[in-house]
Every structure is written in structure tokens, then in C-alpha cells.
Protein backbone atom coordinates (compact mmCIF):
# COMPACT_ATOMS: atom_id res chain seq x y z
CA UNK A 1 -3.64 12.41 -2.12
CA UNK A 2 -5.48 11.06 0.23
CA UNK A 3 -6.81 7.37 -0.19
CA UNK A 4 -10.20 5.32 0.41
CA UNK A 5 -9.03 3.79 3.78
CA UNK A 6 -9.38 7.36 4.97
CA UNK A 7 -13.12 7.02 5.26
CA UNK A 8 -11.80 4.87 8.62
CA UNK A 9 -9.59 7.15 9.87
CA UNK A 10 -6.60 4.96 8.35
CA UNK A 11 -5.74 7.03 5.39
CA UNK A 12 -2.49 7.72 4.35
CA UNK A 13 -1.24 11.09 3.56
CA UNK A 14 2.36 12.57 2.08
CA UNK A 15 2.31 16.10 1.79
CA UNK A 16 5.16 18.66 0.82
CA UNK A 17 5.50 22.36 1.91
CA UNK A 18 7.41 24.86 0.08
CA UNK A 19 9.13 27.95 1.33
CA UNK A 20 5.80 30.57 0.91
CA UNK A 21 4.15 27.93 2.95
CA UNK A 22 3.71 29.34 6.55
CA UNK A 23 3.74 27.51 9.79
CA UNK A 24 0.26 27.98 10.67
CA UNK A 25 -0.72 26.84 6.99
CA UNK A 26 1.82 23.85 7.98
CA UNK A 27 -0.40 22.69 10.64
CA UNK A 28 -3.50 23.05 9.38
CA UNK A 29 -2.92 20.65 6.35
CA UNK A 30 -1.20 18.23 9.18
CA UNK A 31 -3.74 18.79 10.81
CA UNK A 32 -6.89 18.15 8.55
CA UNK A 33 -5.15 15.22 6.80
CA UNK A 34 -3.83 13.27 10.53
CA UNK A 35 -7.91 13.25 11.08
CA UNK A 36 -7.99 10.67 8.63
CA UNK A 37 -4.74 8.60 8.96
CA UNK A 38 -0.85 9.50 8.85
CA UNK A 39 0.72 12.38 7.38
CA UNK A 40 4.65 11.94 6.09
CA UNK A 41 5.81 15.09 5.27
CA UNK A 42 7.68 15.30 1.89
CA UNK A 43 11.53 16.72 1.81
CA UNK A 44 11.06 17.28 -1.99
CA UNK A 45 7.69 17.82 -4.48
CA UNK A 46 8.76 15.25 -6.91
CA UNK A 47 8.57 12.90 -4.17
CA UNK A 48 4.41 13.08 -4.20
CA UNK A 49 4.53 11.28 -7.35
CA UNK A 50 5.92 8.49 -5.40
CA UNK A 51 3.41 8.64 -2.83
CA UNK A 52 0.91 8.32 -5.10
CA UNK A 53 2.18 4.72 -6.67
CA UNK A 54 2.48 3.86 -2.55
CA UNK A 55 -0.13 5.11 -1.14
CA UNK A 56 -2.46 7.16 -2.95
CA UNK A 57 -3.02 4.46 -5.16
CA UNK A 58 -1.83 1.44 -3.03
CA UNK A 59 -5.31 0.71 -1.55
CA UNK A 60 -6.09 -0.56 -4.91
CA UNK A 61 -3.00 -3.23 -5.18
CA UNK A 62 -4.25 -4.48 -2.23
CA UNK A 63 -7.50 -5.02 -3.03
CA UNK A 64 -6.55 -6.89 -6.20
CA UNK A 65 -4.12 -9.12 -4.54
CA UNK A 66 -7.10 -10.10 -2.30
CA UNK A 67 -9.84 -10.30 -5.30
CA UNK A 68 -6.55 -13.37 -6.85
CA UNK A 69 -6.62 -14.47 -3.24
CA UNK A 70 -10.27 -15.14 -2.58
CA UNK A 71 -10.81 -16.80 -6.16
CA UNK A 72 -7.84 -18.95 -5.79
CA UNK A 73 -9.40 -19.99 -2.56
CA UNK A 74 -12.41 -20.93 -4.53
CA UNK A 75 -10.59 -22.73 -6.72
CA UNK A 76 -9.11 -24.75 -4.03
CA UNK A 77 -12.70 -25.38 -2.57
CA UNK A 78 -13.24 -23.06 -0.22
CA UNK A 79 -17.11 -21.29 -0.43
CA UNK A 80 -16.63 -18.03 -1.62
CA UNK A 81 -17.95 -16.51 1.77
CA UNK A 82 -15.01 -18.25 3.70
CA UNK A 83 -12.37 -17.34 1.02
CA UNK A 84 -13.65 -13.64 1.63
CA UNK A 85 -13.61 -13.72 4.98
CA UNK A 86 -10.24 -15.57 5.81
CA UNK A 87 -8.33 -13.57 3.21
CA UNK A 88 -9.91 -10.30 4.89
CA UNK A 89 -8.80 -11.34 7.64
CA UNK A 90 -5.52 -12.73 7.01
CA UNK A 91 -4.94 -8.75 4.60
CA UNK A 92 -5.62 -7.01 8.42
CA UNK A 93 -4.06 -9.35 10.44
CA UNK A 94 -0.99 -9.21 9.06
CA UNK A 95 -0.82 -5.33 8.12
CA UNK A 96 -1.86 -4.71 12.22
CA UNK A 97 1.20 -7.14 13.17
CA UNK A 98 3.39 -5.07 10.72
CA UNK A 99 1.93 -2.04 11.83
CA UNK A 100 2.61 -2.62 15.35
CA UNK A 101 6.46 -4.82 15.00
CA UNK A 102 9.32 -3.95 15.91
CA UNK A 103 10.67 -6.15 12.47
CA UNK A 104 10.73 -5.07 9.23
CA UNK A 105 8.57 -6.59 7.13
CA UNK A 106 10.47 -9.41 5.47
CA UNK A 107 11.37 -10.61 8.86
CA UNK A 108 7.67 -11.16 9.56
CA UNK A 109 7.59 -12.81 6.45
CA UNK A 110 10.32 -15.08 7.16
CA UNK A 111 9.09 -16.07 9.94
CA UNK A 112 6.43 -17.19 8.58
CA UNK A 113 8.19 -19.25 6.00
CA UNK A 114 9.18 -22.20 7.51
CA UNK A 115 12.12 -24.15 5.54
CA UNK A 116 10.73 -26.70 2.75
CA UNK A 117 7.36 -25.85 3.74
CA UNK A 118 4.47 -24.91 2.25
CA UNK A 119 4.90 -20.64 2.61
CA UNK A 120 8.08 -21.24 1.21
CA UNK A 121 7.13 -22.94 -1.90
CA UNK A 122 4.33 -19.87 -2.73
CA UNK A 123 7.19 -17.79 -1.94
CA UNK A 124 8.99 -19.34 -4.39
CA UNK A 125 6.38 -18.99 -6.86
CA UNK A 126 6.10 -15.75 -6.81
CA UNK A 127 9.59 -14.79 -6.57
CA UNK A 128 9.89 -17.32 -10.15
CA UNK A 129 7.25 -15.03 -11.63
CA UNK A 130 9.98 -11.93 -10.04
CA UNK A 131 6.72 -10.35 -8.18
CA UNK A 132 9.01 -8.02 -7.48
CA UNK A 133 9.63 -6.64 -10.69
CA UNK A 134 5.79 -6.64 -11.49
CA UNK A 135 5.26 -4.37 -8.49
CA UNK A 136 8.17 -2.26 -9.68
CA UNK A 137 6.84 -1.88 -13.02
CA UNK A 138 3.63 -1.36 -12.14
CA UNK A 139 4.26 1.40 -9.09
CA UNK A 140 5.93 3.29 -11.80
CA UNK A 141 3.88 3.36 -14.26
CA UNK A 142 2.05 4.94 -11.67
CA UNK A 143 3.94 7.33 -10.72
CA UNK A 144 4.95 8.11 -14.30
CA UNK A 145 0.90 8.98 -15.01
CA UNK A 146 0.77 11.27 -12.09
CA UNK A 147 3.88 13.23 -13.56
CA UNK A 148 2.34 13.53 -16.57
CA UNK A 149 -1.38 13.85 -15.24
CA UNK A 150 0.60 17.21 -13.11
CA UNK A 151 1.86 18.65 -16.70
CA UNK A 152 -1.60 18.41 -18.54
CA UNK A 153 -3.46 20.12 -15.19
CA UNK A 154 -0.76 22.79 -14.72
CA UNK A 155 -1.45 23.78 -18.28
């Protein structure tokens, strides 16, 4: 399943080839999907339900954590044109930096989090509200709807 940031060539694709699938069949699907992003190739098919609650529809979490982020920003003053535009580019910033680290992820993040500072403390908040679990539950929910959304079409 492809996703929306494939209409900039940074699409994200997970794909899964069984046994009648030939090699030249192989590479055309990697081949059509890399022109619009990555392509992870799938050991098992159950596993596309999972890349559907990451990345099919991921583009979508994102957006919504930057919709919370620009209106808090109001809230805290800022006009809503600098909200959008600092959050936009704060969202890209950080996903080219992760993109392009050799750390993992929460590395990055703590380094950003300097001790009794003020990253910590939102950290903090949102581990109190377990963010965590509300991704968890959410992402499989997700994936739970494309299993079932896979029984009603194959009927």
C-alpha cells in the first residue's frame, strides 16, 4: 500500500512475494514501487497488515501529531502561520536527521532531552499519558481493520 508521500517520490512500500511469483514479476513491482520511495520486501503476507498500521497509514499519524502541534503553538501565542511553518519544519528536520543517523531514534531523542529541562518535562508528559500505549492501541486497531477489510474483499 503505497502512501500519500509517494506523490514526492518518498513513499513507502512493503511488499510480499509468494512462491508462483517469478523473478522478473519480482522486479517489476520493486521496481514500479522504488519510483516512488522504498520498498521492504515482506518475509511473510501477514506481515502487510503491519505495514499498513506503519506505513500505509502512518502518513496520517503524522499529520495529526502536527495539526495538536501547530494549535498548541497557537495556544501558546504563536500566529498560526509561524506555528505551521516551524512545526513543518521541525516534522522534516528531524525525520531527515533520523533518516540520515547513524543512531537509533531514541538516541536522537535523548539527545535532545537535556536533564531537568524543558524536552524532558514534555517527555514526561507524554510518557504520564503512556503515548506509547496510545500508539500501540491505535497501530493495531489498524492493522486489525486491514485483516478484516482482506476477509470481506476476498469474499
Amino acid at each position: 500500500m503505497p502512501n500519500t508521500p509517494s506523490q514526492l517520490r518518498q513513499g513507502a512500500s512493503g511488499l510480499f512475494a509468494n512462491a508462483h511469483v517469478s523473478r522478473a514479476q519480482h522486479t517489476t513491482a520493486n521496481t514500479i514501487l522504488a519510483a516512488v520511495g522504498i520498498v521492504e520486501w515482506l518475509e511473510h503476507e501477514t506481515q502487510l497488515n503491519a505495514v499498513t498500521a506503519v506505513s500505509g497509514s502512518g502518513p496520517a499519524y503524522f499529520f495529526l501529531m502536527m495539526e495538536a502541534m501547530i494549535e498548541a503553538g497557537e495556544q501558546l501565542g504563536l500566529s498560526r502561520a509561524s506555528a505551521t511553518e516551524l512545526t513543518l519544519q521541525t516534522a522534516l528536520g528531524a525525520a531527515m536527521l533520523a533518516k540520515n543517523s547513524e543512531c537509533d531514534v531514541a538516541e536522537l531523542r535523548r539527545r535532545v532531552t537535556s536533564p531537568k529541562g524543558t524536552t524532558e518535562q514534555a517527555i514526561a508528559s507524554f510518557e504520564a499519558d503512556d503515548i506509547r500505549a496510545v500508539y500501540a492501541r491505535a497501530m493495531t486497531a489498524c492493522a486489525n481493520r486491514a485483516v478484516e477489510l482482506s476477509e470481506i474483499l476476498g469474499k
